[in-house]
Protein backbone atom coordinates (compact mmCIF):
# COMPACT_ATOMS: atom_id res chain seq x y z
CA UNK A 1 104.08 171.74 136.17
CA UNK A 2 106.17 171.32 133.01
CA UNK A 3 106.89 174.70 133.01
CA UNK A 4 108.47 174.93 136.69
CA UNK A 5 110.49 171.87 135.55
CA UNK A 6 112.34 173.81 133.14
CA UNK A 7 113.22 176.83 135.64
CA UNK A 8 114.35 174.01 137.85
CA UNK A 9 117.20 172.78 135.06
CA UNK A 10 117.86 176.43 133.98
CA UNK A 11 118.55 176.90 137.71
CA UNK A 12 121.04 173.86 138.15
CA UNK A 13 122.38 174.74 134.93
CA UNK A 14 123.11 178.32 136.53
CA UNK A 15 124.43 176.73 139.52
CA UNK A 16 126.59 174.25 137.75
CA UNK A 17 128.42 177.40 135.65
CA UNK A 18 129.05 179.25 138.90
CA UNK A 19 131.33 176.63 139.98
CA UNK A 20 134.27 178.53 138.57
CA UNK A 21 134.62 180.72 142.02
CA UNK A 22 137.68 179.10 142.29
CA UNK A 23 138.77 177.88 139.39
CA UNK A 24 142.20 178.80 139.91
CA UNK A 25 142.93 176.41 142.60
CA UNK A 26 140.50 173.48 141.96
CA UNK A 27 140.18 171.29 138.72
CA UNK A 28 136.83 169.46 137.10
CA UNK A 29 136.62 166.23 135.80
CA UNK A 30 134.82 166.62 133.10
CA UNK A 31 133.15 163.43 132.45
CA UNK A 32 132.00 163.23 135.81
CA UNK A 33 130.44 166.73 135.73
CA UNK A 34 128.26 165.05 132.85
CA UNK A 35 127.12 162.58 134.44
CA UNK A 36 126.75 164.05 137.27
CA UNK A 37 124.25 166.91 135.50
CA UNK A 38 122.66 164.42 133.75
CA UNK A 39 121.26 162.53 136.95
CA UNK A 40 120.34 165.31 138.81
CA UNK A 41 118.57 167.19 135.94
CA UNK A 42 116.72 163.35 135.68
CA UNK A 43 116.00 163.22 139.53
CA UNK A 44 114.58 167.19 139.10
CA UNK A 45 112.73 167.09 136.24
CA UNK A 46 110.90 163.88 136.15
CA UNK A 47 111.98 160.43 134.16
CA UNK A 48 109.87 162.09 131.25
CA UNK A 49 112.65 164.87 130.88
CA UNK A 50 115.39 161.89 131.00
CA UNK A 51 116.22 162.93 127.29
CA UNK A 52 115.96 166.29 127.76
CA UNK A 53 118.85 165.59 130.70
CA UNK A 54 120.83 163.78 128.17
CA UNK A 55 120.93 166.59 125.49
CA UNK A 56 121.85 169.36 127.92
CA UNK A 57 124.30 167.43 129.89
CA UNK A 58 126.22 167.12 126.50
CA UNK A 59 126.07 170.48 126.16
CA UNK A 60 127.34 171.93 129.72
CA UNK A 61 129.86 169.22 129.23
CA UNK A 62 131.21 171.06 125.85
CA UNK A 63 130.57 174.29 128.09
CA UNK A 64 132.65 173.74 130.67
CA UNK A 65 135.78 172.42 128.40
CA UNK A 66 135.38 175.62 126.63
CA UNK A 67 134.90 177.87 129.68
CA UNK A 68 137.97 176.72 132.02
CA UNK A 69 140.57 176.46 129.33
CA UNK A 70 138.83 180.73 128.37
CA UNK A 71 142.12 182.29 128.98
CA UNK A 72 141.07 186.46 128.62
CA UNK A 73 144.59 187.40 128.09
CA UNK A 74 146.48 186.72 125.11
CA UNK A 75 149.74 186.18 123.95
CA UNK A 76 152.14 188.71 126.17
CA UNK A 77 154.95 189.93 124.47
CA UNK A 78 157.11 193.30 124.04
CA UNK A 79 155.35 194.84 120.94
CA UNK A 80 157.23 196.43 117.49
CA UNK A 81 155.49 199.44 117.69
CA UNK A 82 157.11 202.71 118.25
CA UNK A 83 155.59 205.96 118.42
CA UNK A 84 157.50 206.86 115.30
CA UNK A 85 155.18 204.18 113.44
CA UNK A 86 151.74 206.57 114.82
CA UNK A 87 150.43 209.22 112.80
CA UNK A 88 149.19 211.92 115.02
CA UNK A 89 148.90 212.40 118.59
CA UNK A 90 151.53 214.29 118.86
CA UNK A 91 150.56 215.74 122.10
CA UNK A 92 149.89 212.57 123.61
CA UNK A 93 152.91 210.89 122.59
CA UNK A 94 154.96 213.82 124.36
CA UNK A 95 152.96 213.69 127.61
CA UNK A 96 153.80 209.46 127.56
CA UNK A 97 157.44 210.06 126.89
CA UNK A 98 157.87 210.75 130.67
CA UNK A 99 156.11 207.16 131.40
CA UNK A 100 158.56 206.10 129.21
CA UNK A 101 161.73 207.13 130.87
CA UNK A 102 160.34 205.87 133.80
CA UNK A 103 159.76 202.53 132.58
CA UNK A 104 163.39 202.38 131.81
CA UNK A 105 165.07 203.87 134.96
CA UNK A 106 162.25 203.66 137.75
CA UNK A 107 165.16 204.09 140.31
CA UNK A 108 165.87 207.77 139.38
CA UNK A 109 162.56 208.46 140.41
CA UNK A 110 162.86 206.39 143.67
CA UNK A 111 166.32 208.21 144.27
CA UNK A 112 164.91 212.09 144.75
CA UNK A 113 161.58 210.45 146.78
CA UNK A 114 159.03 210.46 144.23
CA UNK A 115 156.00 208.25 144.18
CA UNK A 116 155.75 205.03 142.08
CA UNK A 117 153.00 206.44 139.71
CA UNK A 118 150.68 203.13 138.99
CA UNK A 119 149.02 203.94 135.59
CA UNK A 120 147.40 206.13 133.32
CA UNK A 121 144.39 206.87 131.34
CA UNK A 122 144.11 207.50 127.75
CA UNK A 123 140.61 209.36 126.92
CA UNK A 124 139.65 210.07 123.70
CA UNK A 125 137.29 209.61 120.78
CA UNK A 126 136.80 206.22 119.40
CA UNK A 127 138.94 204.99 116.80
CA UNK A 128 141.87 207.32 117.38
CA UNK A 129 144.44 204.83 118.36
CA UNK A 130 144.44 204.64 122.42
CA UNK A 131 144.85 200.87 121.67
CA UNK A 132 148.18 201.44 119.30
CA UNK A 133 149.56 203.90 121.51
CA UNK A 134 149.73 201.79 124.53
CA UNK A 135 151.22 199.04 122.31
CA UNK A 136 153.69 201.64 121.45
CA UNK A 137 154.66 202.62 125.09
CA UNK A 138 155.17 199.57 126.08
CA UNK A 139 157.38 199.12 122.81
CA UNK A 140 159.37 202.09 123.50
CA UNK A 141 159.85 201.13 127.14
CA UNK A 142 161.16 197.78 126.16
CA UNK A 143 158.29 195.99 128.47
CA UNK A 144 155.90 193.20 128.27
CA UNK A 145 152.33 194.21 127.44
CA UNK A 146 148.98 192.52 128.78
CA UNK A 147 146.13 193.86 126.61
CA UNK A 148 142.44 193.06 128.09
CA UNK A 149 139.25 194.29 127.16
CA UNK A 150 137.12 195.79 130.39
CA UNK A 151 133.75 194.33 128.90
CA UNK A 152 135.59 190.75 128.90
CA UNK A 153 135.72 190.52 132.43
CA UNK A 154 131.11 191.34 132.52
CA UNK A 155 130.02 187.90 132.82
CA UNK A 156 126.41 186.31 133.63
CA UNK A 157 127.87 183.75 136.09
CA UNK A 158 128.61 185.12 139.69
CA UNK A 159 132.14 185.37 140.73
CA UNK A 160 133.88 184.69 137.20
CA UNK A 161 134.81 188.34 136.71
CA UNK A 162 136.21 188.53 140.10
CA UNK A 163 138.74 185.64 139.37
CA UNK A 164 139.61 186.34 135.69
CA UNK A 165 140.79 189.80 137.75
CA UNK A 166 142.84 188.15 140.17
CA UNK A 167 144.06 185.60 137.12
CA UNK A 168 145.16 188.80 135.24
CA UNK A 169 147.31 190.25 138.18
CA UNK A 170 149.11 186.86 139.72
CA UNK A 171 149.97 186.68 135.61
CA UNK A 172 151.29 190.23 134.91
CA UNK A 173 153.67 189.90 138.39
CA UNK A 174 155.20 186.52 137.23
CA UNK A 175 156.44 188.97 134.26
CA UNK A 176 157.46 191.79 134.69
CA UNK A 177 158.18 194.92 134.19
CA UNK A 178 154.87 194.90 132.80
CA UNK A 179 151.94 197.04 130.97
CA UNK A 180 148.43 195.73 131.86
CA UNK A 181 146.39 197.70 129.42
CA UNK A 182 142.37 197.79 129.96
CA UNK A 183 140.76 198.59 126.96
CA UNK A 184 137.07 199.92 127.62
CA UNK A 185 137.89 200.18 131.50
CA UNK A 186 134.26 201.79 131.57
CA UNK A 187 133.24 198.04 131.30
CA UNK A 188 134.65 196.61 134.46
CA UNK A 189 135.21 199.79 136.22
CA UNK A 190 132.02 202.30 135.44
CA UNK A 191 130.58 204.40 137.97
CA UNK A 192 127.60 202.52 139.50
CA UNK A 193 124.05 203.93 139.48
CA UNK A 194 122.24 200.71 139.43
CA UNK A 195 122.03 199.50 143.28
CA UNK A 196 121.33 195.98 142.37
CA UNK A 197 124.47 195.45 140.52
CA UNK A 198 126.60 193.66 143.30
CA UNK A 199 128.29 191.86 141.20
CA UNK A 200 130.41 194.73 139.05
CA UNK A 201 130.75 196.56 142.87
CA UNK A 202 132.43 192.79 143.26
CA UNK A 203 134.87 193.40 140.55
CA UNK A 204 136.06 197.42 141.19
CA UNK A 205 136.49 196.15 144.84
CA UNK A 206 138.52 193.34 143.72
CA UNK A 207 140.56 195.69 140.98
CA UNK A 208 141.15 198.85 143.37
CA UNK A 209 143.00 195.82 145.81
CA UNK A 210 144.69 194.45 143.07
CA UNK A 211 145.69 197.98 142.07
CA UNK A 212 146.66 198.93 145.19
CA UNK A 213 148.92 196.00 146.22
CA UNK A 214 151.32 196.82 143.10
CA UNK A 215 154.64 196.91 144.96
CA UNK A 216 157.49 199.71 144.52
CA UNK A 217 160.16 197.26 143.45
CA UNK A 218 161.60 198.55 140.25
CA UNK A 219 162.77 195.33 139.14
CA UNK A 220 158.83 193.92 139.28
CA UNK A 221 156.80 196.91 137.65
CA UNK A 222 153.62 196.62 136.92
CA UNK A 223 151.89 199.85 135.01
CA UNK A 224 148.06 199.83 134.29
CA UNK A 225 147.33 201.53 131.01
CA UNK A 226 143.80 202.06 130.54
CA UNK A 227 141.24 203.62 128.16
CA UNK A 228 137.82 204.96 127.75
CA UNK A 229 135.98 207.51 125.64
CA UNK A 230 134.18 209.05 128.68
CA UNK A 231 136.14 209.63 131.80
CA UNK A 232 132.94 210.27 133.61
CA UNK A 233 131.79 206.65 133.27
CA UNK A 234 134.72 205.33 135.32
CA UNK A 235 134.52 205.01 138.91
CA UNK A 236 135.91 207.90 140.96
CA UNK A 237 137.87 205.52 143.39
CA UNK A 238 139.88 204.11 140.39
CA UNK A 239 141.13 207.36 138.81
CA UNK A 240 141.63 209.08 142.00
CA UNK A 241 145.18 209.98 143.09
CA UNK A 242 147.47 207.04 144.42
CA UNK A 243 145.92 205.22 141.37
CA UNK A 244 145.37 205.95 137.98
CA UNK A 245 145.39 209.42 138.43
CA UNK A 246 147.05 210.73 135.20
CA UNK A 247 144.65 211.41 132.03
CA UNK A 248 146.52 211.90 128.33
CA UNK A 249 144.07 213.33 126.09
CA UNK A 250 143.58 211.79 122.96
CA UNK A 251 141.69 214.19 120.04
CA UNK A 252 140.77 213.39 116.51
CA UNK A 253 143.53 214.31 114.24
CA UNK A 254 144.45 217.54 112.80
CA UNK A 255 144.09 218.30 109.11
CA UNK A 256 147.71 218.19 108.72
CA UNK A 257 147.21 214.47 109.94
CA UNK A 258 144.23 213.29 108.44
CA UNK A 259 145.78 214.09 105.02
CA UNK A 260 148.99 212.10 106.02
CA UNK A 261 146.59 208.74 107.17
CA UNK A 262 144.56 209.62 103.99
CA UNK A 263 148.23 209.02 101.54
CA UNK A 264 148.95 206.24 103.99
CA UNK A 265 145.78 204.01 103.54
CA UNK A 266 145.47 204.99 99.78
CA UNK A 267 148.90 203.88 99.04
CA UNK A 268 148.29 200.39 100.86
CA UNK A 269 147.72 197.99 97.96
CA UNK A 270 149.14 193.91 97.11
CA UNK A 271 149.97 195.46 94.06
CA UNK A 272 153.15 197.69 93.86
CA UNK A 273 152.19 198.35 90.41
CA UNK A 274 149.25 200.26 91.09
CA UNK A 275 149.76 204.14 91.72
CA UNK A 276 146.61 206.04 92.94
CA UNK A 277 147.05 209.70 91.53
CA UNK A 278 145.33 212.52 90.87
CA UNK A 279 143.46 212.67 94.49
CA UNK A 280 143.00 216.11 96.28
CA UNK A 281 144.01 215.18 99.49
CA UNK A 282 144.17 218.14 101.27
CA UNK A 283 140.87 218.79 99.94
CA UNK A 284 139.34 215.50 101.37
CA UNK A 285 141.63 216.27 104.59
CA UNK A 286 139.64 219.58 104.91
CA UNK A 287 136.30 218.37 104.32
CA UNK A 288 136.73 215.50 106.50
CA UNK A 289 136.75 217.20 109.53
CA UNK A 290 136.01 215.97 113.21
CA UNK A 291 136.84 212.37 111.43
CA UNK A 292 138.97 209.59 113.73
CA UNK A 293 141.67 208.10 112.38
CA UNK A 294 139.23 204.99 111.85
CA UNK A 295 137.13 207.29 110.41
CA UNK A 296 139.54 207.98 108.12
CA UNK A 297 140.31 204.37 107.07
CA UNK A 298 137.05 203.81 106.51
CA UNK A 299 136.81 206.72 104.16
CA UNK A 300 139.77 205.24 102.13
CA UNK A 301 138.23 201.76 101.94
CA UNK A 302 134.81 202.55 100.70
CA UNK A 303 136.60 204.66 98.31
CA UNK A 304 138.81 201.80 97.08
CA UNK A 305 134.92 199.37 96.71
CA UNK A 306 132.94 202.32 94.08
CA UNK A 307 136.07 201.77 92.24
CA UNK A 308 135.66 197.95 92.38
CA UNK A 309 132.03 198.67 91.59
CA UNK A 310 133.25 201.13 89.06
CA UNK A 311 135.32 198.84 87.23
CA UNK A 312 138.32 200.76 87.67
CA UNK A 313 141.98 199.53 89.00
CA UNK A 314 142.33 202.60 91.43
CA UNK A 315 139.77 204.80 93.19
CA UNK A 316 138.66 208.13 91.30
CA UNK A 317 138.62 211.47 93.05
CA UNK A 318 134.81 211.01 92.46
CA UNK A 319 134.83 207.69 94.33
CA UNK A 320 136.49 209.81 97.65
CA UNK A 321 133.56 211.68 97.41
CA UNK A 322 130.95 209.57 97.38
CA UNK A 323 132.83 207.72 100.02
CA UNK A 324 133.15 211.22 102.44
CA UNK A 325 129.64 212.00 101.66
CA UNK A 326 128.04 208.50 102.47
CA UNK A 327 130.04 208.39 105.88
CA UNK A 328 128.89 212.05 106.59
CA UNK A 329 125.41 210.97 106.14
CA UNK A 330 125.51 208.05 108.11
CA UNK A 331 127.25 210.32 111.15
CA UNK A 332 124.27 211.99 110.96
CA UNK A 333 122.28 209.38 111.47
CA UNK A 334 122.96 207.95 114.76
CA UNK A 335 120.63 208.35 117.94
CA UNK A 336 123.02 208.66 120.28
CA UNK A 337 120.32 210.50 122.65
CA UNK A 338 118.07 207.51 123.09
CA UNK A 339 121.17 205.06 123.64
CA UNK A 340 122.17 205.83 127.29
CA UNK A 341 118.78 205.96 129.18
CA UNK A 342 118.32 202.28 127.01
CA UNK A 343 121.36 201.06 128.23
CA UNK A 344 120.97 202.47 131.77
CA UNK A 345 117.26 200.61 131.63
CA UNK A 346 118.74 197.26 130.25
CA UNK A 347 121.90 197.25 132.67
CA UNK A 348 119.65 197.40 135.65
CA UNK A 349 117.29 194.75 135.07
CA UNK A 350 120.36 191.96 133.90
CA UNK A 351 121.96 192.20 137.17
CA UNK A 352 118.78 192.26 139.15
CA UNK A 353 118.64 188.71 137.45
CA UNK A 354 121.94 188.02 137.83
CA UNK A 355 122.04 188.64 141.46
CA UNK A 356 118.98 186.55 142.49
CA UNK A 357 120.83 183.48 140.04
CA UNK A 358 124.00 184.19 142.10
CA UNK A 359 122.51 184.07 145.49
CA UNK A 360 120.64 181.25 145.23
CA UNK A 361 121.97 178.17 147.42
CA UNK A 362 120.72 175.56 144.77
CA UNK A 363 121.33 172.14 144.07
CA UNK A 364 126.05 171.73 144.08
CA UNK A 365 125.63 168.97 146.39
CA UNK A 366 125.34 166.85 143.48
CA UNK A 367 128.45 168.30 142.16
CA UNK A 368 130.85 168.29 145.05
CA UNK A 369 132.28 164.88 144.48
CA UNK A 370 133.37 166.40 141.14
CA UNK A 371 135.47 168.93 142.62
CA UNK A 372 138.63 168.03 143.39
CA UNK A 373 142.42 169.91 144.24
CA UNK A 374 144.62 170.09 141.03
CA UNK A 375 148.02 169.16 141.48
CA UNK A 376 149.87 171.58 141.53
CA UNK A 377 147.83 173.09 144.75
CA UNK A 378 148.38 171.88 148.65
């Protein structure tokens, strides 16, 4: 019995989270949501749970201030960064020049009859800068930038993806021109095996429309930017033509560039006093080979600790090779065969349980009275 009274408050706890379908138009008050939970969990769960009630109406209460005043997006602003300021990538910073100029003059496009193009994908390797180079579009373009990450939009409640989605859109088209950049678009947008998730089939529905109803006024452009390390996790109907149907290629740097970000990230110290010589970096920039440019940064920075360890006020050529051998060896190391059947297993069985939390028709009466318009709505 006691243990079918605690499903019942997980439940209503479930149900009370979900009441964010809307969010956008409606507004809580918040004491009266916790007082609100706290009766019904009492009603539910027997006067012995009364305490119980208490506690975890306290703590929904603190949940929900947190959760409707989540705002996803960020700060939007034209970034600094110019492609100038990038080491590397040369061949993807040619092949975005084009977006570039047609940020800036759309209507010489429009003028000969071409199509609107609505966004792009960056593909690459992890940790080679798809993040920084979108920053640096939008820089060079002179436009605002919206920079979301895909697996911020996976949620456990039903319908909160869906409306941070929407959220995002209505925001970028009171400011444009625009970039919406979707880091990770894999995470909102992946290609669906698993046929219980309804809920991310929710969200690329809800994306593809917003996607789609980007208008062809020049003077409101909005440009999705998006990037992934696997093009073959995204959804086909997203990257298909009409849509985001360019891919720049983004590769791990060249040696030529790894030994540039290898005198870059030594030479970053507080001090200016301190001069790191006598390091073989052309060496280091051949043996490092298949590296990222995070890679890279890390190999500088573990360098820079053994000569902490060491004693020493600047990193030895010995400590760059302990540091490139240590990062080698961990490489090595990773499973990365076992991870996707794991992750295919685990994906499936959270939104089976999401989906039978989301469809229940539980226990909002209690909570309708709560719900009220906010002002600024008819």
């Amino acid at each position: 019995m006691k243990k079918m009274q605690y499903v019942l408050i997980a439940l209503l706890i479930s149900d009370i989270s979900s009441l964010d379908a809307r969010y956008n138009s409606m507004s809580i008050d918040m004491e009266a949501a916790r007082k609100a939970l706290t009766a019904s969990v009492a009603i539910i769960a027997g006067a012995a749970l009364t305490g119980i009630a208490v506690q975890l109406g306290a703590k929904v209460y603190d949940y929900l201030s947190d959760y409707f005043s989540y705002n996803p997006i960020g700060d939007v602003v034209i970034p600094e960064v110019k492609f100038s300021d990038i080491i590397g990538a040369q061949e993807a910073k040619e092949e975005l020049q084009d977006v570039v100029a047609f940020l800036k003059k759309p209507e010489t496009y429009l003028d000969i009859g071409a199509r609107i193009p609505k966004g792009i994908l960056l593909e690459g390797p992890p940790g080679n800068g798809k993040t920084l180079l979108a920053k640096a579009l939008a820089g060079e373009a002179g436009v605002k930038f919206f920079a979301v990450d895909g697996g911020s939009f996976t949620h456990k409640f039903t319908g909160e993806g869906v409306a941070e989605v929407k959220s995002l859109f209505n925001k970028a088209r009171n400011n444009t021109p625009c970039i919406i950049f979707f880091d990770e678009i894999d995470g909102i947008g992946k290609r669906n095996p698993e046929p219980y998730n309804a809920e991310n089939n929710k969200m690329i529905a809800t994306l593809l429309t917003q996607i789609d109803g980007i208008g062809t006024d020049p003077h409101r452009l909005v440009f999705i930017v998006a990037a992934t390390n696997n093009r073959e996790l995204i959804d086909e109907a997203l990257i298909r033509s009409g849509r985001i149907d360019t891919t720049v290629v983004v590769k791990n740097p060249n040696t030529q560039d790894r030994e540039k970000m290898l005198k870059f990230y030594t030479d970053k110290t507080k001090r200016k006093d301190i001069i790191i010589a006598n390091i073989d970096f052309n060496k280091l920039a051949i043996q490092s080979e298949g590296f990222s440019g995070a890679d890279i940064e890390n190999l500088v920075n573990k360098a820079k600790i053994f000569a902490v360890r060491n004693k020493r006020r600047v990193p030895t050529q010995q400590n760059f090779d302990n540091a490139l051998e240590q990062i080698k060896r961990s490489k090595e190391k990773l499973p990365v065969k076992l991870r996707p059947n794991y992750m295919q297993h685990s994906n499936t069985i959270s939104s089976m349980t999401q989906d039978l939390i989301g469809k229940r028709a539980g226990i909002l009466f209690q909570f309708k009275k709560i719900i009220k318009p906010s002002p600024n709505t008819e």
